[in-house]
C-alpha atoms as a PDB file:
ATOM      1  CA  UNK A   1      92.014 103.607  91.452  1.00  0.00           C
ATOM      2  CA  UNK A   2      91.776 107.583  91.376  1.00  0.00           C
ATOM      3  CA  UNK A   3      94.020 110.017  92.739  1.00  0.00           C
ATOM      4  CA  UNK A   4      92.014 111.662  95.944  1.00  0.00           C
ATOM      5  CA  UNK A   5      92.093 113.824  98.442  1.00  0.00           C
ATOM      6  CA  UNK A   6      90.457 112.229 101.773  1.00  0.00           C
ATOM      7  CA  UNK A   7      91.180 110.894 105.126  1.00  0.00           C
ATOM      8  CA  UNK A   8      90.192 107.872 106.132  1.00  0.00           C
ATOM      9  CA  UNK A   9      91.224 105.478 109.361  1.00  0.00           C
ATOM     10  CA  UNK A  10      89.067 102.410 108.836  1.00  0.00           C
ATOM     11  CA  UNK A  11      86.864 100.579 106.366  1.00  0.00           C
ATOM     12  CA  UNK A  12      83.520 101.107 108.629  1.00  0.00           C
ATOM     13  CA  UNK A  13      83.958 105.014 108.630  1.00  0.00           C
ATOM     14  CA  UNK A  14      83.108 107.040 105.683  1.00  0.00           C
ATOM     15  CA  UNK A  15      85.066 110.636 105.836  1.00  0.00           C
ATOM     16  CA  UNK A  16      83.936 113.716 103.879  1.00  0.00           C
ATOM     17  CA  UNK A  17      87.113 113.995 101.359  1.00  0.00           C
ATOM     18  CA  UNK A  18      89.008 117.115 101.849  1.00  0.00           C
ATOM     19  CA  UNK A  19      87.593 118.467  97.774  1.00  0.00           C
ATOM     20  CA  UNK A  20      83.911 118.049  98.992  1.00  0.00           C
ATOM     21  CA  UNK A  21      84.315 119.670 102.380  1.00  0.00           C
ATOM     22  CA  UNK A  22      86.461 123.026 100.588  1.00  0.00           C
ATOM     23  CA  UNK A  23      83.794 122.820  98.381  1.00  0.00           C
ATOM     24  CA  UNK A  24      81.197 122.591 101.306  1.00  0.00           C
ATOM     25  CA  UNK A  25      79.881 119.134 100.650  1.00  0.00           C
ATOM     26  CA  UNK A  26      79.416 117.680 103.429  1.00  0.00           C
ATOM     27  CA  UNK A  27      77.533 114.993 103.681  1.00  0.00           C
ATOM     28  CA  UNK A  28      78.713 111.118 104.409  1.00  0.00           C
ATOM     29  CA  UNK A  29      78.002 108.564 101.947  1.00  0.00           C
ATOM     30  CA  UNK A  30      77.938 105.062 102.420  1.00  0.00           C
ATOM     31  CA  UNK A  31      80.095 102.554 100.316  1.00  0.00           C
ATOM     32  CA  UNK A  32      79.459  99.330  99.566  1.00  0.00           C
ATOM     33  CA  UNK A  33      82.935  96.683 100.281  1.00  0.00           C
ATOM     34  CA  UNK A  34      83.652  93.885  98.666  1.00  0.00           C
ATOM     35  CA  UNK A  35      85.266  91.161 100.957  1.00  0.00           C
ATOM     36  CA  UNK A  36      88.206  91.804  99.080  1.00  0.00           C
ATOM     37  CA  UNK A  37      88.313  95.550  99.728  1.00  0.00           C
ATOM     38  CA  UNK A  38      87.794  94.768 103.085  1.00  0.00           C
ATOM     39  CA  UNK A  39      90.303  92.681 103.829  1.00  0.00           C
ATOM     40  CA  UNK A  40      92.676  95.154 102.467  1.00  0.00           C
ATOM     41  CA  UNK A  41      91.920  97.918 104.010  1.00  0.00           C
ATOM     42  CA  UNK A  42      91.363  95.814 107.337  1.00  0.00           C
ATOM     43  CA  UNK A  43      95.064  94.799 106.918  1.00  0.00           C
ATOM     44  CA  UNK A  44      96.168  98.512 105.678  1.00  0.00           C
ATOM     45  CA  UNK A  45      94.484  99.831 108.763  1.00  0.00           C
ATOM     46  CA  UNK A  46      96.284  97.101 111.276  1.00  0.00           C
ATOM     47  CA  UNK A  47      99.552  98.360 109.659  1.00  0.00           C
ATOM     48  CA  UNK A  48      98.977 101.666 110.159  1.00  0.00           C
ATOM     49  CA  UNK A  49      98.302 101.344 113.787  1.00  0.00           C
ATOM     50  CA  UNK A  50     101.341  99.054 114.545  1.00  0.00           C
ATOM     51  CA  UNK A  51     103.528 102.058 112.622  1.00  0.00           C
ATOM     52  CA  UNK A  52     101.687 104.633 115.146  1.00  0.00           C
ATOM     53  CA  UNK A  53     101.840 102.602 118.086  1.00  0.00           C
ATOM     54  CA  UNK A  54     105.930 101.853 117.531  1.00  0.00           C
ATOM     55  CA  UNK A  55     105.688 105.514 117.321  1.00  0.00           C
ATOM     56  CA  UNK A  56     104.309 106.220 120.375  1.00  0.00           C
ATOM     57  CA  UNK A  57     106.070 103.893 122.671  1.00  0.00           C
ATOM     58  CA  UNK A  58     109.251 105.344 120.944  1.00  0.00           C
ATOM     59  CA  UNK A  59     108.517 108.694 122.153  1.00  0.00           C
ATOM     60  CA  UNK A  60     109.108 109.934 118.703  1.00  0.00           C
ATOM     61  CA  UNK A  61     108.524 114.082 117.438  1.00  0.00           C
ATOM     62  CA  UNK A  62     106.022 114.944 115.128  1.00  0.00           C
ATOM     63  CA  UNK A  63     108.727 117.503 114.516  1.00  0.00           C
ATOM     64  CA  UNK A  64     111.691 115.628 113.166  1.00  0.00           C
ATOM     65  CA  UNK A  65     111.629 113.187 110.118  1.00  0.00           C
ATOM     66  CA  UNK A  66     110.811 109.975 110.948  1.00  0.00           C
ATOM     67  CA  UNK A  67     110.788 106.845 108.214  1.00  0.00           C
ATOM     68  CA  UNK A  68     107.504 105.508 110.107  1.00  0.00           C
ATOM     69  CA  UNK A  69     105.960 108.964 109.746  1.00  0.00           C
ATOM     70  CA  UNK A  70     106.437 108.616 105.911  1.00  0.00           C
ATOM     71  CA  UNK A  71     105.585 104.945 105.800  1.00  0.00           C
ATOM     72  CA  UNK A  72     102.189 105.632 107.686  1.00  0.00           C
ATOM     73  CA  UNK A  73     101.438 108.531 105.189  1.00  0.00           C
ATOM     74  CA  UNK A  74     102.513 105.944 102.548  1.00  0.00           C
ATOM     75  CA  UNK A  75      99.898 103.185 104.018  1.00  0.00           C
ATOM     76  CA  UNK A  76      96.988 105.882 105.095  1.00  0.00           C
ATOM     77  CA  UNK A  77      97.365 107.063 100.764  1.00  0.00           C
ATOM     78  CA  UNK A  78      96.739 103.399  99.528  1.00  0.00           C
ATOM     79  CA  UNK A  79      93.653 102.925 102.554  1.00  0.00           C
ATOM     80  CA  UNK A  80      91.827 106.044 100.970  1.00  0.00           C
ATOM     81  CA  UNK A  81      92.429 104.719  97.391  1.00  0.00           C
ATOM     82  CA  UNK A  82      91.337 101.035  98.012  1.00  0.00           C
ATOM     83  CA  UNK A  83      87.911 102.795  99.907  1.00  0.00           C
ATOM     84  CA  UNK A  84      87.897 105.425  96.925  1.00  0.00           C
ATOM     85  CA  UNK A  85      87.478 102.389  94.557  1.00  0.00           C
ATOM     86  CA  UNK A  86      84.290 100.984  96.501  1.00  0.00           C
ATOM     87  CA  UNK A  87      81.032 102.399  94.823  1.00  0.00           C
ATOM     88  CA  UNK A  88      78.909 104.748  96.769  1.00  0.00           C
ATOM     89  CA  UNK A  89      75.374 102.784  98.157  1.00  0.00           C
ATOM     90  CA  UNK A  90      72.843 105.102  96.939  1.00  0.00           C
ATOM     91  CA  UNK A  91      70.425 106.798  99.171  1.00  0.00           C
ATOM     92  CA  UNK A  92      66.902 105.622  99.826  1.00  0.00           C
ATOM     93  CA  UNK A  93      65.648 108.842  98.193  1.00  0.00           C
ATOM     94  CA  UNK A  94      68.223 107.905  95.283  1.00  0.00           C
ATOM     95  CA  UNK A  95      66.608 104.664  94.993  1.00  0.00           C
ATOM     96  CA  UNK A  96      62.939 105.331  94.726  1.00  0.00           C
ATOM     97  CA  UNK A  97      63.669 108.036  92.071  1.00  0.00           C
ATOM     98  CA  UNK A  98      64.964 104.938  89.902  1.00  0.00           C
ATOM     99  CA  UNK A  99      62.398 103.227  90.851  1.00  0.00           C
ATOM    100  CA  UNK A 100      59.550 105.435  89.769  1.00  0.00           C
ATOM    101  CA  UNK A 101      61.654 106.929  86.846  1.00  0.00           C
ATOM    102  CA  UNK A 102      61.376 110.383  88.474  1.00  0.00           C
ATOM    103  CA  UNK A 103      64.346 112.892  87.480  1.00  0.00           C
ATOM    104  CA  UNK A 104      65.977 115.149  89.657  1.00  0.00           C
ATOM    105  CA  UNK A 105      66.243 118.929  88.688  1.00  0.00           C
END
């Protein structure tokens, strides 16, 4: 898994990583999940909204250091490396390129 620089919430969202979008890239790709993947990152993603809700009900400050603030940082990381991993679906346009052997300038 590769080091990145993206924010992600949930498997079924695809996020512009923060590198593309400074770069102004900024279109969405599609990625294809194995059930594996996905049951990772659906379990990552439960985690990380037990940590924020715990947070919430605690009345807690964005301002002072929290362990749950760290811990959801922590959890969000390993989410955006697990749907780093998945390949990228190519486009239709990417497809029929293949498929007629056409090259792209």
């Amino acid at each position: 898994m590769g080091s990145s620089t993206t924010i992600t919430a949930y498997p079924f969202m695809a996020y512009v990583p923060v590198a593309q979008a400074a770069r102004g890239e900024t279109h969405r790709r599609r990625r294809s999940i194995s059930p594996e993947a996905g049951r990772a990152l659906e379990i990552l993603g439960h985690a990380i909204e037990y940590l924020a809700d715990e947070f919430a009900h605690a009345g807690g400050s964005l301002s002072t250091h929290d362990a749950r603030l760290d811990a959801m940082q922590l959890l969000m990381a390993v989410n955006r490396q697990v749907y780093l991993a998945c390949p990228e679906v190519p486009t239709i346009g990417e497809r029929l390129r293949a498929l007629l052997g056409w090259r792209t300038a």
